[in-house]
N, C-alpha and C. Protein backbone atom coordinates (compact mmCIF):
# COMPACT_ATOMS: atom_id res chain seq x y z
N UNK A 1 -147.72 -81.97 75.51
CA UNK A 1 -148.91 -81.16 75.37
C UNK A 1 -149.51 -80.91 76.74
N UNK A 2 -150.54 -79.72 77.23
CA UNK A 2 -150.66 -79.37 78.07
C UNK A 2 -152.33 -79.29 78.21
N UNK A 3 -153.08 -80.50 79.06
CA UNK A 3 -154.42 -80.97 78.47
C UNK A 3 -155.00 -80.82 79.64
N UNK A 4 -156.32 -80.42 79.27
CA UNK A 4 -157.75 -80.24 80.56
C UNK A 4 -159.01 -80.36 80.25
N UNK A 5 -159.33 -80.84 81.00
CA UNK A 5 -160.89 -81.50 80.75
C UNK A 5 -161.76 -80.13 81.06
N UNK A 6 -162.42 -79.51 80.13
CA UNK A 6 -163.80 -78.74 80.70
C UNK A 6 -165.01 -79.11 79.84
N UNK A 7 -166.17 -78.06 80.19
CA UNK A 7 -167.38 -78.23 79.62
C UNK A 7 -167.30 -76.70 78.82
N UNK A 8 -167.64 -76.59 77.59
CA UNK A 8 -167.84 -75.40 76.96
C UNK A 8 -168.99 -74.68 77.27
N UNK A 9 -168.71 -73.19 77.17
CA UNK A 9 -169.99 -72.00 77.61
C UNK A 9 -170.59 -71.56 76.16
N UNK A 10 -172.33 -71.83 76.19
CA UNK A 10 -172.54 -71.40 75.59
C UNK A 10 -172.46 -70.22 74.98
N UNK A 11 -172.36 -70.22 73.36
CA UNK A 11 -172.19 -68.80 72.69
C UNK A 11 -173.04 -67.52 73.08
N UNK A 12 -174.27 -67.61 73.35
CA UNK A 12 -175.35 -66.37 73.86
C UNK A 12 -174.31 -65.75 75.27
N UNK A 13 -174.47 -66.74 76.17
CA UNK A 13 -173.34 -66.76 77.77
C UNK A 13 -172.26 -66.24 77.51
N UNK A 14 -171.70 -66.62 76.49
CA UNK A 14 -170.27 -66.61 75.76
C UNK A 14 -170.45 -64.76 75.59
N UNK A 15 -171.25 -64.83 74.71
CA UNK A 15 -170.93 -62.96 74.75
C UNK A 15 -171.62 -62.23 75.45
N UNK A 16 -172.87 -62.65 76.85
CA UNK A 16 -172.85 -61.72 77.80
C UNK A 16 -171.74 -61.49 78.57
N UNK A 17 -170.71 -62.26 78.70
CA UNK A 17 -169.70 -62.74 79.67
C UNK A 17 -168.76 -61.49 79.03
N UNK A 18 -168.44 -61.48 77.44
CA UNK A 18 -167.89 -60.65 76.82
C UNK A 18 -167.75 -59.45 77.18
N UNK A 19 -169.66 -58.83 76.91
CA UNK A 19 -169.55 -57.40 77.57
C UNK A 19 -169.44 -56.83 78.67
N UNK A 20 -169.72 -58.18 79.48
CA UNK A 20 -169.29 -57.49 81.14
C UNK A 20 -168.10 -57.40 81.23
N UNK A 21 -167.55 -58.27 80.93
CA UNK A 21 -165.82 -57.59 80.64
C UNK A 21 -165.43 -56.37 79.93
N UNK A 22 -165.82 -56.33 78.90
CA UNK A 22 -165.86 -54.85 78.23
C UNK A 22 -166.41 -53.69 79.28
N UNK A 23 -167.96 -54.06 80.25
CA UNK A 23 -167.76 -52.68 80.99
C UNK A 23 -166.41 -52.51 82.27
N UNK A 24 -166.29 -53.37 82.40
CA UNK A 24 -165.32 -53.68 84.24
C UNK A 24 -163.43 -53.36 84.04
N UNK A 25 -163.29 -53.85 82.60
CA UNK A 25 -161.90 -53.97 82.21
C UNK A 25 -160.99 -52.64 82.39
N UNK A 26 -162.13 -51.74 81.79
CA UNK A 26 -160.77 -50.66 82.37
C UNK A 26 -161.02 -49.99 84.03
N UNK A 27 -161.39 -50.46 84.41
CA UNK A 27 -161.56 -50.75 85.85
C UNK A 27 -160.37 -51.07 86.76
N UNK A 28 -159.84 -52.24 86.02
CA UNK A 28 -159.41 -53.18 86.91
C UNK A 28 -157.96 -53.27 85.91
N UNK A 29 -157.09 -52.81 86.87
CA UNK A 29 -155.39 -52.69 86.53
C UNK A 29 -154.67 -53.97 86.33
N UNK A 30 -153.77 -54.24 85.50
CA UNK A 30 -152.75 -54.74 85.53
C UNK A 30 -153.58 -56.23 85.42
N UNK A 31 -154.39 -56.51 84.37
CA UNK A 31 -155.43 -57.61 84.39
C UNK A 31 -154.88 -58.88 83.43
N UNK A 32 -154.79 -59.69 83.51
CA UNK A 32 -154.62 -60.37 82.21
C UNK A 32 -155.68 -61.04 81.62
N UNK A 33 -156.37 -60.31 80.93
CA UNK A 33 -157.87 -61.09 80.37
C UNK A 33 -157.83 -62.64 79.81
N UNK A 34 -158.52 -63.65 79.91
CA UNK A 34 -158.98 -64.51 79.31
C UNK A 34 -159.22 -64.34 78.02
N UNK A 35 -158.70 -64.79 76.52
CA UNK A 35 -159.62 -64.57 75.47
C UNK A 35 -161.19 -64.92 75.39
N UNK A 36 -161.98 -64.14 74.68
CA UNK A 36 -163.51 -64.59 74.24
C UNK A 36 -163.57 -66.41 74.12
N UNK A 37 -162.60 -67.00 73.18
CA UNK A 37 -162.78 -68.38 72.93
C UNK A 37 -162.48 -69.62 74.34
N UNK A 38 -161.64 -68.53 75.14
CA UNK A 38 -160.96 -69.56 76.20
C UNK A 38 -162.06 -69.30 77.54
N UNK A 39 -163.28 -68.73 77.53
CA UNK A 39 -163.85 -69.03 78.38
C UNK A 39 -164.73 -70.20 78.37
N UNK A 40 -164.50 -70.91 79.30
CA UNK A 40 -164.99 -72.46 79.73
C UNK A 40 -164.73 -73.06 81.73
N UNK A 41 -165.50 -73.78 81.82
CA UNK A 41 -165.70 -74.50 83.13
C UNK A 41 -164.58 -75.78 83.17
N UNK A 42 -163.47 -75.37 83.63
CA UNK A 42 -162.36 -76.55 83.93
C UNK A 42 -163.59 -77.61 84.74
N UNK A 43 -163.12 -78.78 84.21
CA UNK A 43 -163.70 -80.01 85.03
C UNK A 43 -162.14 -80.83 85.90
N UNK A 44 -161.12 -80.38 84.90
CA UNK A 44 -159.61 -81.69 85.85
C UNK A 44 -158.81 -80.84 84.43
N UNK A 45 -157.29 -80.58 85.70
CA UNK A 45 -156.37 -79.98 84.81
C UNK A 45 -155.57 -81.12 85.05
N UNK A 46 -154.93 -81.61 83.56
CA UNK A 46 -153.99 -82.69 83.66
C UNK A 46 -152.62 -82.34 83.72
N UNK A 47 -152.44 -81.07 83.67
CA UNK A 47 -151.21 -80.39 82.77
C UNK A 47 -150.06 -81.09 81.64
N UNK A 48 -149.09 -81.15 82.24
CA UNK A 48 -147.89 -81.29 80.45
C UNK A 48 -147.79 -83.03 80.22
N UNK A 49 -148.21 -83.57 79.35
CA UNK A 49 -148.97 -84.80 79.30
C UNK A 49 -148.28 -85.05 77.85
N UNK A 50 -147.14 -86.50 77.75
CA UNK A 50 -146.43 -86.81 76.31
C UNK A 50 -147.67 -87.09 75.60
N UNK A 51 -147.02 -86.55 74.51
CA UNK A 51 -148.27 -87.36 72.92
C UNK A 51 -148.73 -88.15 72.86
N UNK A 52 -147.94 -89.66 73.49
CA UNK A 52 -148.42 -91.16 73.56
C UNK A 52 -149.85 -91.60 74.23
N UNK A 53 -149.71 -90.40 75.46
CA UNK A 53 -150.34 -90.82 76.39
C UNK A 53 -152.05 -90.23 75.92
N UNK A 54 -152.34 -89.44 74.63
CA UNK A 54 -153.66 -88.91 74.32
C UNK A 54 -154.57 -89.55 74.19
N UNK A 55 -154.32 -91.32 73.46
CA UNK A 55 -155.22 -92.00 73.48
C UNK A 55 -155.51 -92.77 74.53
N UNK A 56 -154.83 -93.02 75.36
CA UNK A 56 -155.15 -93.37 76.65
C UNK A 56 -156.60 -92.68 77.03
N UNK A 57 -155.67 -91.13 77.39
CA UNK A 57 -156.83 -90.46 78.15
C UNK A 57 -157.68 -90.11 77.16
N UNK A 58 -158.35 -90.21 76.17
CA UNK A 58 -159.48 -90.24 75.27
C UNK A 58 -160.20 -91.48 75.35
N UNK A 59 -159.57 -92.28 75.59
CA UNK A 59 -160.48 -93.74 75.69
C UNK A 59 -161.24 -94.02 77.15
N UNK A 60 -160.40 -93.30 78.16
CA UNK A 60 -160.76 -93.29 79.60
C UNK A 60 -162.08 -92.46 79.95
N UNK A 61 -161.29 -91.22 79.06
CA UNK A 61 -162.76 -90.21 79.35
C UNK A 61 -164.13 -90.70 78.47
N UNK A 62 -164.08 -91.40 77.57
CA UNK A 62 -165.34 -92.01 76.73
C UNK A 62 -165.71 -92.92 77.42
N UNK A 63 -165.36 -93.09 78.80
CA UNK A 63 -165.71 -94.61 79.20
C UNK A 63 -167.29 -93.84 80.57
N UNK A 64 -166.57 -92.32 80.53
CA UNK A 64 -167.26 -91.60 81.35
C UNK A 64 -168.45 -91.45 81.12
N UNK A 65 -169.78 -91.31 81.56
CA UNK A 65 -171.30 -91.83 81.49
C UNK A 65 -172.11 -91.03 82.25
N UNK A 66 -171.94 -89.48 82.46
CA UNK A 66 -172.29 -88.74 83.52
C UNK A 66 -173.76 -88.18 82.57
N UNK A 67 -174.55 -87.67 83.40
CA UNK A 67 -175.61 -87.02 82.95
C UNK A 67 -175.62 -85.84 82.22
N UNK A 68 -176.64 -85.58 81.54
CA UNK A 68 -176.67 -83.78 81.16
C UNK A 68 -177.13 -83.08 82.28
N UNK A 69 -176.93 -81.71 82.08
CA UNK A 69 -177.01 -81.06 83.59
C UNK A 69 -177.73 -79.63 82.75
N UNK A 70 -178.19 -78.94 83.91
CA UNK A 70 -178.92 -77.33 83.32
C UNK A 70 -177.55 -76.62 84.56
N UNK A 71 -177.12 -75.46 83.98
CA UNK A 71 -176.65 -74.77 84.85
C UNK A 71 -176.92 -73.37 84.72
N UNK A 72 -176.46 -72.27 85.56
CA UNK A 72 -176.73 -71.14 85.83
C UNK A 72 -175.64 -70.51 85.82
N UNK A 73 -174.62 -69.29 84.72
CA UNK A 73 -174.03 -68.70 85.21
C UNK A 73 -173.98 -67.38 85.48
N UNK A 74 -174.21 -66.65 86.54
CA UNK A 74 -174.23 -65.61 87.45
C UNK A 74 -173.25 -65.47 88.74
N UNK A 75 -173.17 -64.28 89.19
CA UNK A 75 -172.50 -64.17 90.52
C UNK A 75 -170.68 -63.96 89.48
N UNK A 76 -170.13 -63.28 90.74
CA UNK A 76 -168.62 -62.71 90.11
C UNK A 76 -168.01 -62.75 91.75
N UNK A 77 -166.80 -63.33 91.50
CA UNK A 77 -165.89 -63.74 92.46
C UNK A 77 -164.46 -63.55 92.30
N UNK A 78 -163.75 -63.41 93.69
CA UNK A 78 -162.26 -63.52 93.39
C UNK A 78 -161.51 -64.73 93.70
N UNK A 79 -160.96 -65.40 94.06
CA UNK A 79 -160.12 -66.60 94.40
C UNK A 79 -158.71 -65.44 95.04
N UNK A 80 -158.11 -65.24 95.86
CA UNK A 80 -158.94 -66.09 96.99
C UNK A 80 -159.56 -65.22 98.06
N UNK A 81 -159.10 -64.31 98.05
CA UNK A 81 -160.11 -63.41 98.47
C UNK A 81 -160.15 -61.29 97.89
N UNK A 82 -161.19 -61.11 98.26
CA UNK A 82 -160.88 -59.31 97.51
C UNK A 82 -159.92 -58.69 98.09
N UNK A 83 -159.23 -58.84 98.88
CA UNK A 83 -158.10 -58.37 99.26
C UNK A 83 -156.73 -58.62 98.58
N UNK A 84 -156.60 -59.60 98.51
CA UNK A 84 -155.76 -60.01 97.44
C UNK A 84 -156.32 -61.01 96.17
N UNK A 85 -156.92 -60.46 95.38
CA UNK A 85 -157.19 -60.90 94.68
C UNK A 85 -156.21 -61.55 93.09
N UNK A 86 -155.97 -63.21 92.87
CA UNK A 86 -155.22 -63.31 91.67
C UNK A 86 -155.95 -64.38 90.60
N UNK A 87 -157.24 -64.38 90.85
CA UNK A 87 -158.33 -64.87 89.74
C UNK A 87 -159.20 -64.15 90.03
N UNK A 88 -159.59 -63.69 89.10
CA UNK A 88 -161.48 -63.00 88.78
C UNK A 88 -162.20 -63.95 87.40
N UNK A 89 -163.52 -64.29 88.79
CA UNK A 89 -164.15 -65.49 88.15
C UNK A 89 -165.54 -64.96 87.99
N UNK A 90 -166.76 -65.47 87.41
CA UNK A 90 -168.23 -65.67 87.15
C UNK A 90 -168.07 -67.05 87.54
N UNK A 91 -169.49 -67.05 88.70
CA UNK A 91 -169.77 -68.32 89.00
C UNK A 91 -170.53 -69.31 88.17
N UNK A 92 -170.49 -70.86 88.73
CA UNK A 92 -171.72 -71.30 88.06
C UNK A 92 -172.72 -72.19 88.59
N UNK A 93 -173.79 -72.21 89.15
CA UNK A 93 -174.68 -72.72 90.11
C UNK A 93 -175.30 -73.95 88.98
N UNK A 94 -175.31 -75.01 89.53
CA UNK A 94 -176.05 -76.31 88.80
C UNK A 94 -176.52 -77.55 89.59
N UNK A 95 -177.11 -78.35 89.08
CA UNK A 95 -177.34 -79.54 90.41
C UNK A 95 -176.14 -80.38 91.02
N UNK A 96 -175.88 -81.49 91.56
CA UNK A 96 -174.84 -82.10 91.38
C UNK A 96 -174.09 -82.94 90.62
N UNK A 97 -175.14 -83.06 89.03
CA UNK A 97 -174.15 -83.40 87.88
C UNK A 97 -173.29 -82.57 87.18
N UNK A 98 -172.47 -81.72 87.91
CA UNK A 98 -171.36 -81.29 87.12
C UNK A 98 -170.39 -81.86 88.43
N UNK A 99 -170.76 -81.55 89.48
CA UNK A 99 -169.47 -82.13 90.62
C UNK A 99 -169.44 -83.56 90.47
N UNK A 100 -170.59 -84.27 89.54
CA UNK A 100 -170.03 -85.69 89.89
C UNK A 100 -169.61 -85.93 88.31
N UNK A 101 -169.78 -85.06 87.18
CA UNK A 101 -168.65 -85.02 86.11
C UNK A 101 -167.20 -84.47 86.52
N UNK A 102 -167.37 -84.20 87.59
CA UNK A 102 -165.74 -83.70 87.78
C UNK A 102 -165.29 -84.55 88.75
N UNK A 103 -165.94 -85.15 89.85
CA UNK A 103 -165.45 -86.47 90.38
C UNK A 103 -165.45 -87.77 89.45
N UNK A 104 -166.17 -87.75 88.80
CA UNK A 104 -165.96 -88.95 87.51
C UNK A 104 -164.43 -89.33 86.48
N UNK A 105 -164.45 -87.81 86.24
CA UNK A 105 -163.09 -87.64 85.34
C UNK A 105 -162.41 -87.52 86.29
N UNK A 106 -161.95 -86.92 87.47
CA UNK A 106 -161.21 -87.21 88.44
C UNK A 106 -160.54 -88.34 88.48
N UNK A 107 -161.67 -89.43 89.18
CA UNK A 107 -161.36 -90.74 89.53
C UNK A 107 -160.86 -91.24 88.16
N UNK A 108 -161.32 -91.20 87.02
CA UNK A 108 -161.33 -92.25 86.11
C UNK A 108 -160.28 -91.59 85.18
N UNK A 109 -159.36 -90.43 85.80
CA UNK A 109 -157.35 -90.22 85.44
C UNK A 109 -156.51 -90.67 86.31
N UNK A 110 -157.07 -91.51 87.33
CA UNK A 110 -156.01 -91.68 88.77
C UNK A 110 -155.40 -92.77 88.27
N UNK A 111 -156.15 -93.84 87.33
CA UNK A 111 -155.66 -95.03 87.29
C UNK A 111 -154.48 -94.67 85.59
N UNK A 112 -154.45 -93.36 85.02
CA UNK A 112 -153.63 -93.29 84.55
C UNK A 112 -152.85 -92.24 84.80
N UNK A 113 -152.52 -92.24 85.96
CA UNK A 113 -151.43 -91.47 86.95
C UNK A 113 -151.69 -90.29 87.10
N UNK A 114 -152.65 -89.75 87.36
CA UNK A 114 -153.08 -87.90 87.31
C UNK A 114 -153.43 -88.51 88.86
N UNK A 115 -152.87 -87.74 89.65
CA UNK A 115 -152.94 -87.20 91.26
C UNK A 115 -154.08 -86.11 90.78
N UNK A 116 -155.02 -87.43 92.47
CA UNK A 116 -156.26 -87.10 92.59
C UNK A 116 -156.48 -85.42 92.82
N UNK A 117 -157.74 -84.83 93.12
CA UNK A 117 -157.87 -83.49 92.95
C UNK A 117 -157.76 -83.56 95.12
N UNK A 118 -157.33 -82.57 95.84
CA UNK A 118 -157.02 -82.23 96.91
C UNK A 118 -158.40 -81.66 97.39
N UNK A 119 -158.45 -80.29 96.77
CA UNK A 119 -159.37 -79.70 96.53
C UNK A 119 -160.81 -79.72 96.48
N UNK A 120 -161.69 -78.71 96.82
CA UNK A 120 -163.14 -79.51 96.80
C UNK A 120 -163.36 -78.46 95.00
N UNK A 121 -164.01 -79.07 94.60
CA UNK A 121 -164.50 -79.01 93.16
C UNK A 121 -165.17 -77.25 93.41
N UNK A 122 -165.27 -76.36 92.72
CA UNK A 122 -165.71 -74.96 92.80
C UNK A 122 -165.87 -74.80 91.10
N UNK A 123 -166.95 -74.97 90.65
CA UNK A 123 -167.42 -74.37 89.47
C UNK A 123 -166.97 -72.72 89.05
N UNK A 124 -166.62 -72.66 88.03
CA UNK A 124 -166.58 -71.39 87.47
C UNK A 124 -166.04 -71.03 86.62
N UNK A 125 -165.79 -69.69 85.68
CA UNK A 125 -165.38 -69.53 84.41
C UNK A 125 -164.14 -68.30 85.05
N UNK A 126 -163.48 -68.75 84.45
CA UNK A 126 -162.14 -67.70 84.60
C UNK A 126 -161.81 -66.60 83.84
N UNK A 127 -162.33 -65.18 84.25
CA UNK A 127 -162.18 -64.22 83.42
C UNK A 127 -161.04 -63.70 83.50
N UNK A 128 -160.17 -63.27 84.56
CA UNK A 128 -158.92 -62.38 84.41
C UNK A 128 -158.17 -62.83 85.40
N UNK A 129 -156.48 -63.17 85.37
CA UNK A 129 -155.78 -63.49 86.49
C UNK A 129 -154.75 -61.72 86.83
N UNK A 130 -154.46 -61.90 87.77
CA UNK A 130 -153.66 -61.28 88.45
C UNK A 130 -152.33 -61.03 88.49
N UNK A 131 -151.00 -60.65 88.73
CA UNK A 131 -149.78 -61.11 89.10
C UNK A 131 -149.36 -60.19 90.22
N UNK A 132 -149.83 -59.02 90.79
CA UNK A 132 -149.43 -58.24 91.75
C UNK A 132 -151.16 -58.29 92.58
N UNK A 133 -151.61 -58.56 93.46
CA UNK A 133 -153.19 -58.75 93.67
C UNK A 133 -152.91 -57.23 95.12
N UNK A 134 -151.82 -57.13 95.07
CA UNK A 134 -151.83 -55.76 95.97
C UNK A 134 -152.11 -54.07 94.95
N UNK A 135 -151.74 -54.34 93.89
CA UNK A 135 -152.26 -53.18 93.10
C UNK A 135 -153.52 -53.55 92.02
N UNK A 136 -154.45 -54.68 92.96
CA UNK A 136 -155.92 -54.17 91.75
C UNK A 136 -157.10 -54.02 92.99
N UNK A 137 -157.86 -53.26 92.30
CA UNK A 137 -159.36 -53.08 92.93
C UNK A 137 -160.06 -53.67 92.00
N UNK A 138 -160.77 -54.78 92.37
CA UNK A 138 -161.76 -55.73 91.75
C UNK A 138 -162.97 -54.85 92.46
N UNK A 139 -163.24 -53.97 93.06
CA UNK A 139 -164.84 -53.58 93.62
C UNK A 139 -165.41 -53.42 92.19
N UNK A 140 -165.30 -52.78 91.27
CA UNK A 140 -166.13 -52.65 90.09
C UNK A 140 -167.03 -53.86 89.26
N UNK A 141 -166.08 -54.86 89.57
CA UNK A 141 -166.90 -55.93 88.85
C UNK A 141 -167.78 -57.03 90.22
N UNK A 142 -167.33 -56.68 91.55
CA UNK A 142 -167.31 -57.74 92.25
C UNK A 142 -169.37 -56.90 92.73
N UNK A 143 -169.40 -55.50 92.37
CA UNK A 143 -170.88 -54.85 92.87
C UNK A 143 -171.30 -54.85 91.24
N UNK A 144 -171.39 -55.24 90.48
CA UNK A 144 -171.48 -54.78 89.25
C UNK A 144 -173.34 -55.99 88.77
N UNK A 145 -174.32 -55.30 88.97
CA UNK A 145 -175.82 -55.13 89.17
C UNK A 145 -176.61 -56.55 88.06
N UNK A 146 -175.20 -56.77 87.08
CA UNK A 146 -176.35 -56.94 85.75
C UNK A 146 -174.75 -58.47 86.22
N UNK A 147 -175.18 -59.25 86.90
CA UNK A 147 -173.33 -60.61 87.04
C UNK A 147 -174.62 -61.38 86.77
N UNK A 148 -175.59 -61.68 86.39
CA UNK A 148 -176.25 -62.72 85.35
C UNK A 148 -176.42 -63.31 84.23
N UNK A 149 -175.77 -64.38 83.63
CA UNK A 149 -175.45 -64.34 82.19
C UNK A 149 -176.21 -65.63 81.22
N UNK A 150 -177.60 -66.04 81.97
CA UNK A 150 -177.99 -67.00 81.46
C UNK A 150 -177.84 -68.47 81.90
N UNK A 151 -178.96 -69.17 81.24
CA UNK A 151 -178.76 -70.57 81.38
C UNK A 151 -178.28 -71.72 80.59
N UNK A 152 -177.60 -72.84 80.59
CA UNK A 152 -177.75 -73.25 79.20
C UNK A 152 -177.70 -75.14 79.76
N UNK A 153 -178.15 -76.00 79.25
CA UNK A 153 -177.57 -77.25 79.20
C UNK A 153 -176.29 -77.92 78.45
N UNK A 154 -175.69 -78.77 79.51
CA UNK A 154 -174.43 -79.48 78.85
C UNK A 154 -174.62 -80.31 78.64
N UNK A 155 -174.08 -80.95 77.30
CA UNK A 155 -174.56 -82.32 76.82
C UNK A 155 -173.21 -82.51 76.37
N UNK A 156 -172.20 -82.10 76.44
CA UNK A 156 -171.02 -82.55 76.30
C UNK A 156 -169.95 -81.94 77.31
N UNK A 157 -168.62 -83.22 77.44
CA UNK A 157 -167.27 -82.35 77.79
C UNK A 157 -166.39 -82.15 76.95
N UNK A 158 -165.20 -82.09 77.15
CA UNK A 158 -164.26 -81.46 75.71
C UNK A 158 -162.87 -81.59 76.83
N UNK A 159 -162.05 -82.76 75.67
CA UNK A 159 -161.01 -82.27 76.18
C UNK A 159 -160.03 -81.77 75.13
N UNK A 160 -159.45 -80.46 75.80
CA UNK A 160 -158.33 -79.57 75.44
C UNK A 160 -156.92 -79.47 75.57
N UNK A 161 -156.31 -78.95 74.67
CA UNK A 161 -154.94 -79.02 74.79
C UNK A 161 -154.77 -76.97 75.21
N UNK A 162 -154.12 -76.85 75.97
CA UNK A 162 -153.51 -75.47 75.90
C UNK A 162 -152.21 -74.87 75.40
N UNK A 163 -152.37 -74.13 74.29
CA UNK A 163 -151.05 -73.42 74.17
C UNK A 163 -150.70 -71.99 74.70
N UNK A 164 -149.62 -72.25 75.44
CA UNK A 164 -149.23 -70.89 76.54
C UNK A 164 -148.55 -69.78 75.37
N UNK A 165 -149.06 -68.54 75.55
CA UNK A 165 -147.94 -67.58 74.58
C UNK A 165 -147.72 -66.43 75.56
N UNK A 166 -146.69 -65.36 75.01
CA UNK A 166 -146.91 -64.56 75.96
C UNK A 166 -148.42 -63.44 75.55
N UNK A 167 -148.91 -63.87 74.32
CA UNK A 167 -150.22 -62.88 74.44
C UNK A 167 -151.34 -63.53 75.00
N UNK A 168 -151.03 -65.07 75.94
CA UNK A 168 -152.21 -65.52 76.39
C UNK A 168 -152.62 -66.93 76.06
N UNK A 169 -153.12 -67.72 76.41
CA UNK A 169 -153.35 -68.61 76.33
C UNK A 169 -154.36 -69.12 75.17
N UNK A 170 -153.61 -70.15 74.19
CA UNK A 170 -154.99 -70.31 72.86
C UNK A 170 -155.48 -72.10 73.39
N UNK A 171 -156.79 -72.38 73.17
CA UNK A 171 -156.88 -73.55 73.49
C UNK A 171 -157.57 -73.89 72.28
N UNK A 172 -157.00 -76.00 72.00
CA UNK A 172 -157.52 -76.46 70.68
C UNK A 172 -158.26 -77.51 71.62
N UNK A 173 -159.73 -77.62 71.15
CA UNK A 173 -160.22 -78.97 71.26
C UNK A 173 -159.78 -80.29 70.44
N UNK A 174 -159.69 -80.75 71.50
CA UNK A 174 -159.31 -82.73 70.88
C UNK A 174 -159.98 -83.40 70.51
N UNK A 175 -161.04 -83.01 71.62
CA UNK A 175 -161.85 -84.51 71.46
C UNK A 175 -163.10 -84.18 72.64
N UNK A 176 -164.22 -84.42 71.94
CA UNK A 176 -165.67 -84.40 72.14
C UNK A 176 -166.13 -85.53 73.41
N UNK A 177 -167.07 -85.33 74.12
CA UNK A 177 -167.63 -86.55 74.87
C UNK A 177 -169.23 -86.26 74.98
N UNK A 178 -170.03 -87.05 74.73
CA UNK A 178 -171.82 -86.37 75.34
C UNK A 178 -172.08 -87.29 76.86
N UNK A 179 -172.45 -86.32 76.87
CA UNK A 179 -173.48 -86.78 78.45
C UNK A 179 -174.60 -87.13 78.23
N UNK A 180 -174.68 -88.19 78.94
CA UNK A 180 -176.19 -89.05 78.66
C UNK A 180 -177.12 -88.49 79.23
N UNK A 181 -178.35 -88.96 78.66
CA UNK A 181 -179.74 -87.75 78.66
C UNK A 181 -180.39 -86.96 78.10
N UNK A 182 -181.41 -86.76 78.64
CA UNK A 182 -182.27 -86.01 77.80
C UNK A 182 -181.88 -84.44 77.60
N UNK A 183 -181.00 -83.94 76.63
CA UNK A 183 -180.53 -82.95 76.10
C UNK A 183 -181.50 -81.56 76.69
N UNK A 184 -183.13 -81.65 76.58
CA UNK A 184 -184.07 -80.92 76.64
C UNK A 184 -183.70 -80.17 78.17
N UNK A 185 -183.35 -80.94 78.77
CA UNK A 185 -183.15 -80.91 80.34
C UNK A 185 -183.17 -79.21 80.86
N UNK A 186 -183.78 -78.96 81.90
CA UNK A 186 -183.47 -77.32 81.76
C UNK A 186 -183.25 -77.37 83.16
């Protein structure tokens, strides 16, 4: 199975995120959209991970104790840059309890063999990947006036299994976690 830790986007977020895709999409060539359900904030990709090993990492990640957090998602980006662009993302601005939920789950898969993250942690929701980044123009979504999509609090993570198809990627939740705190948190 093919498993990753994120935090889910709220449903309101969930379908502003929708229609900005709906205005930008035919915009932008040769796109491979994200489904509506598969937008979410990766926290640690574990990738292709035997069956045995699920309760492991379910017991590891419950051991995790991170705060609730308020976040912000606005702002639209490319990875890695507009020139060649092969992710188009919406950012997500929050305090530093989501980087230290993602250094948490980090650290606390190393001791069941997930190679640490290299990388510095970059929040964000993944709307459309690429495969030729020399034939797209992302300018439409990257000036696009209204890249604000609300606020919401996380009081949980979620870890997921991904199934790859060729119409796209479907993801099943496994298994629930809450973050400690006062839920109200804004």
């Amino acid at each position: 199975m093919r498993l990753f830790v994120a935090v889910e986007i709220a449903p309101d977020i969930r379908e502003k995120i929708i229609s900005f895709i709906e205005k930008v999409r035919t915009d932008i060539a040769s796109a491979r959209w994200v489904r509506p359900e598969g937008l979410h904030i990766t926290v640690k990709f574990l990738g292709n991970v035997a069956d045995e090993r699920r309760a492991a990492i379910e017991g590891a990640l419950g051991r995790v104790k991170p705060t609730c957090f308020s976040l912000a998602v606005q702002g639209v980006g490319v990875f890695p840059n507009a020139r060649s662009p092969r992710v188009l993302w919406v950012g997500i601005e929050s305090g530093p309890e989501l980087g230290h939920l993602a250094a948490e789950v980090d650290k606390t898969m190393a001791p069941l063999g997930f190679e640490r993250e290299k990388r510095a942690f970059t929040p964000h929701v993944t709307l459309a990947r690429f495969n030729d980044p020399r034939r797209v123009s992302v300018s439409s979504a990257l000036s696009a006036p209204d890249a604000s999509f609300g606020r919401m609090t996380a009081t949980q993570f979620h870890l997921y299994e991904s199934h790859l198809s060729p119409q796209g990627s479907r993801y099943a939740k496994l298994a629930s976690f809450a973050l400690e705190g006062d839920a109200s948190v804004r």
